[in-house]
C-alpha atoms as a PDB file:
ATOM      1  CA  UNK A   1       0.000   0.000   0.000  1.00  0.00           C
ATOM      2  CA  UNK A   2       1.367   3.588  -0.847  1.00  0.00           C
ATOM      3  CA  UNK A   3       0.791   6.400   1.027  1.00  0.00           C
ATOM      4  CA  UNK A   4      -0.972   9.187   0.275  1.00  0.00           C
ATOM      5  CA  UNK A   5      -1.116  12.111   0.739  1.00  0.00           C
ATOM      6  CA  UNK A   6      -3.603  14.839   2.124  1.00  0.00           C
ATOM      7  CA  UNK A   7      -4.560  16.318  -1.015  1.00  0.00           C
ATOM      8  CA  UNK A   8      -4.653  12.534  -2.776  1.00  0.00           C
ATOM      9  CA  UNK A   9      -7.338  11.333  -0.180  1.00  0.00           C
ATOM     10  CA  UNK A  10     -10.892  10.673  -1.945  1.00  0.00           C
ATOM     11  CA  UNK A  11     -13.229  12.804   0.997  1.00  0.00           C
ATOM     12  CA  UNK A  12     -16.059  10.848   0.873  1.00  0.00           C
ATOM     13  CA  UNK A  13     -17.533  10.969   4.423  1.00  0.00           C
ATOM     14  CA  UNK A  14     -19.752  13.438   5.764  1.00  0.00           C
ATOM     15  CA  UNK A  15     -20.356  15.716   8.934  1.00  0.00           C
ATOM     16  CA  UNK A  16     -23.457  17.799   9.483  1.00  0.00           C
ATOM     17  CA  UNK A  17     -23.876  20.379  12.329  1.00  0.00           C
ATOM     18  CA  UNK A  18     -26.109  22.960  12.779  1.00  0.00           C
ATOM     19  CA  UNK A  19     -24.661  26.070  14.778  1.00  0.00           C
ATOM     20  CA  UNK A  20     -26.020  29.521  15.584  1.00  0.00           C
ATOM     21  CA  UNK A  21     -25.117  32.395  12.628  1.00  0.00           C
ATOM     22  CA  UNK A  22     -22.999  33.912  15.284  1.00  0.00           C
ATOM     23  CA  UNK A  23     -20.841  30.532  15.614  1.00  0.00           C
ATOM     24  CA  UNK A  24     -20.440  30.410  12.116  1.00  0.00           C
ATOM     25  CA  UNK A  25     -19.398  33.877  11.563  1.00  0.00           C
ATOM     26  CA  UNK A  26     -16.850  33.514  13.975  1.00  0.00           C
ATOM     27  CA  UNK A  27     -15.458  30.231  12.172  1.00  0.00           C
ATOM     28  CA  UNK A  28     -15.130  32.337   9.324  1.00  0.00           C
ATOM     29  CA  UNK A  29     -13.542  35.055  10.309  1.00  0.00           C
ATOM     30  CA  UNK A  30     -10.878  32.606  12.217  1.00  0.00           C
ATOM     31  CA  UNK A  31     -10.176  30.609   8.879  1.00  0.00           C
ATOM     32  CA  UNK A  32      -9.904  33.472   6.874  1.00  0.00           C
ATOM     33  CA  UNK A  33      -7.357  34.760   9.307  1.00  0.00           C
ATOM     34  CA  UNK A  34      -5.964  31.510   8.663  1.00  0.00           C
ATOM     35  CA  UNK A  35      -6.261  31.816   5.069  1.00  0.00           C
ATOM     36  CA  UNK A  36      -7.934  28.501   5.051  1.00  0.00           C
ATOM     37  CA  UNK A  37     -11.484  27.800   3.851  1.00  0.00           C
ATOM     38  CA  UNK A  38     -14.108  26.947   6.668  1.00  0.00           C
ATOM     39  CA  UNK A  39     -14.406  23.410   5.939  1.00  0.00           C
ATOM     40  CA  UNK A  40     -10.467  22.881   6.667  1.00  0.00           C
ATOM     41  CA  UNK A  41     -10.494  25.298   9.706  1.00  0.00           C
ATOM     42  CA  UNK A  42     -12.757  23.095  11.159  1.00  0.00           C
ATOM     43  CA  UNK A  43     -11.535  19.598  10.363  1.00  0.00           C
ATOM     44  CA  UNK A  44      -8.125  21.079  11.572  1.00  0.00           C
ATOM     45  CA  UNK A  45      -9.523  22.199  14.981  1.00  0.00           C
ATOM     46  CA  UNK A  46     -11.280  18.841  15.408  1.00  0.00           C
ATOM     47  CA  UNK A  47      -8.624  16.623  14.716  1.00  0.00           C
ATOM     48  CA  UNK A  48      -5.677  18.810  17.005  1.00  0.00           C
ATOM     49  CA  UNK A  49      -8.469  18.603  19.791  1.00  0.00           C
ATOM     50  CA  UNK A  50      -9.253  14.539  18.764  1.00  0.00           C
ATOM     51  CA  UNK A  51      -5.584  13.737  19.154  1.00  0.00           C
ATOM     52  CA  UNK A  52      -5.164  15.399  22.188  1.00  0.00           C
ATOM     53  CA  UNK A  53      -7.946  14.084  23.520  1.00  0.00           C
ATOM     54  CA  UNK A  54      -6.931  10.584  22.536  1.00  0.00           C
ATOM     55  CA  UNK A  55      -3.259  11.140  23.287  1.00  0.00           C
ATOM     56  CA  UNK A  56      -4.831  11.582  27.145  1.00  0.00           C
ATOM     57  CA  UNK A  57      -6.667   8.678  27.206  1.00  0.00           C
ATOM     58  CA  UNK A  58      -3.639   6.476  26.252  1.00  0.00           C
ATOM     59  CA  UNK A  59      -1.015   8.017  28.654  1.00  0.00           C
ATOM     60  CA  UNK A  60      -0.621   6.147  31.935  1.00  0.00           C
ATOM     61  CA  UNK A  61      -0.973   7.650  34.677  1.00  0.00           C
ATOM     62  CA  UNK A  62       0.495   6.420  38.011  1.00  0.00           C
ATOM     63  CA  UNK A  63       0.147   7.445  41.102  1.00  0.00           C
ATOM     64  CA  UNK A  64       3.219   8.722  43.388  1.00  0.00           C
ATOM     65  CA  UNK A  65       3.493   5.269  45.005  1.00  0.00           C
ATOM     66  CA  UNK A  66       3.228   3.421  41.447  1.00  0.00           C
ATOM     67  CA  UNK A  67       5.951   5.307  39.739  1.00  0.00           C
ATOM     68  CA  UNK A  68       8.017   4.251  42.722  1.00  0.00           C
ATOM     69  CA  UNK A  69       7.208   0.587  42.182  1.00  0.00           C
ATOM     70  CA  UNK A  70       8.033   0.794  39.084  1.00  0.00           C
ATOM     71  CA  UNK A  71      11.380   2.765  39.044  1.00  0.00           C
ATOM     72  CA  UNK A  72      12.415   0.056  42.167  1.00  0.00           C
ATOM     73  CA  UNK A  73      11.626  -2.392  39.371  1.00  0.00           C
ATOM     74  CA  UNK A  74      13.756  -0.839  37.001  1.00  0.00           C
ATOM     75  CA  UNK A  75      16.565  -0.660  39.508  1.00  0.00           C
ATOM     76  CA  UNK A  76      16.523  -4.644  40.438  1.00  0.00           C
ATOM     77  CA  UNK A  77      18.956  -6.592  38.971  1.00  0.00           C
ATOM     78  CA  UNK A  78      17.174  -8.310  35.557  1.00  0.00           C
ATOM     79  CA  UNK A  79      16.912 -11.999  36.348  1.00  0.00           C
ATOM     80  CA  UNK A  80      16.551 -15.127  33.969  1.00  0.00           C
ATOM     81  CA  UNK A  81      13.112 -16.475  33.253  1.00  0.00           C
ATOM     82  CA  UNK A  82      13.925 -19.372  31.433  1.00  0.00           C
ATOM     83  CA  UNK A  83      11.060 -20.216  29.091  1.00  0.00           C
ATOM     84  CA  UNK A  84      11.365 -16.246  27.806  1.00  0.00           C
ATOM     85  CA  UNK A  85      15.036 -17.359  26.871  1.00  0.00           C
ATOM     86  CA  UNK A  86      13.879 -20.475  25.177  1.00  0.00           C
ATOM     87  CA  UNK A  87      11.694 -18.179  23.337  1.00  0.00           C
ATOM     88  CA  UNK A  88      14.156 -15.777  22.589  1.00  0.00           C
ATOM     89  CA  UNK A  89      16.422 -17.993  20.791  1.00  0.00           C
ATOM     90  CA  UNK A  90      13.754 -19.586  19.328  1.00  0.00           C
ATOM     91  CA  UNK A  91      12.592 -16.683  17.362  1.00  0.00           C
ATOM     92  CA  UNK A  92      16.210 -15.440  16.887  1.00  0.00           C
ATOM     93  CA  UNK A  93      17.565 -19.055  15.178  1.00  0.00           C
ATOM     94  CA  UNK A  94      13.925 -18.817  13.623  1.00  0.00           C
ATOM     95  CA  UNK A  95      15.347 -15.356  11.778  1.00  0.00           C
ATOM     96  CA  UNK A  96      18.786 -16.421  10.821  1.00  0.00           C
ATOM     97  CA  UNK A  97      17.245 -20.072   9.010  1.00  0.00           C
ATOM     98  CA  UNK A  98      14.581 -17.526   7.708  1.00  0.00           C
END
């Protein structure tokens, strides 16, 4: 698959929205200050706010005491579990006989 790019994408999706005359003069006047039509204004807006929005969601978040726990992990000495060696070299011979 190629990528594409913005201008290459077929829009065929639609969003309806019905907002006061004052809203919409307003989103106007802010594209055109962005010398962007109202349509791309918008989508722009929406999709910084939807990637924030989902950038949040995905973060962890630990508490004081968890970050602790885990930076006490980090500090241990890294032991051995056998079977996650086996596996290891299992998928490394796996790559050089290819």
């Amino acid at each position: 698959m190629t990528s594409r790019t913005a201008a290459s994408v077929e829009r065929t999706a639609r969003l309806n929205m019905r907002i006061s005359p004052e809203a919409l003069e307003t989103l106007r006047d802010a594209a055109a200050a962005q010398q962007q039509d109202v349509t791309s204004f918008v989508l722009g807006a929406a999709m910084e706010r939807s990637r924030t929005v989902l950038m949040e969601q995905r973060v962890m978040q630990l508490t004081t005491r968890e970050a602790v726990q885990v930076f006490e992990s980090l500090d241990r000495e890294a032991r051995v579990i056998p079977e996650l060696a086996a596996l290891i070299r299992e998928v490394k011979q796996q790559r050089v006989n290819g």
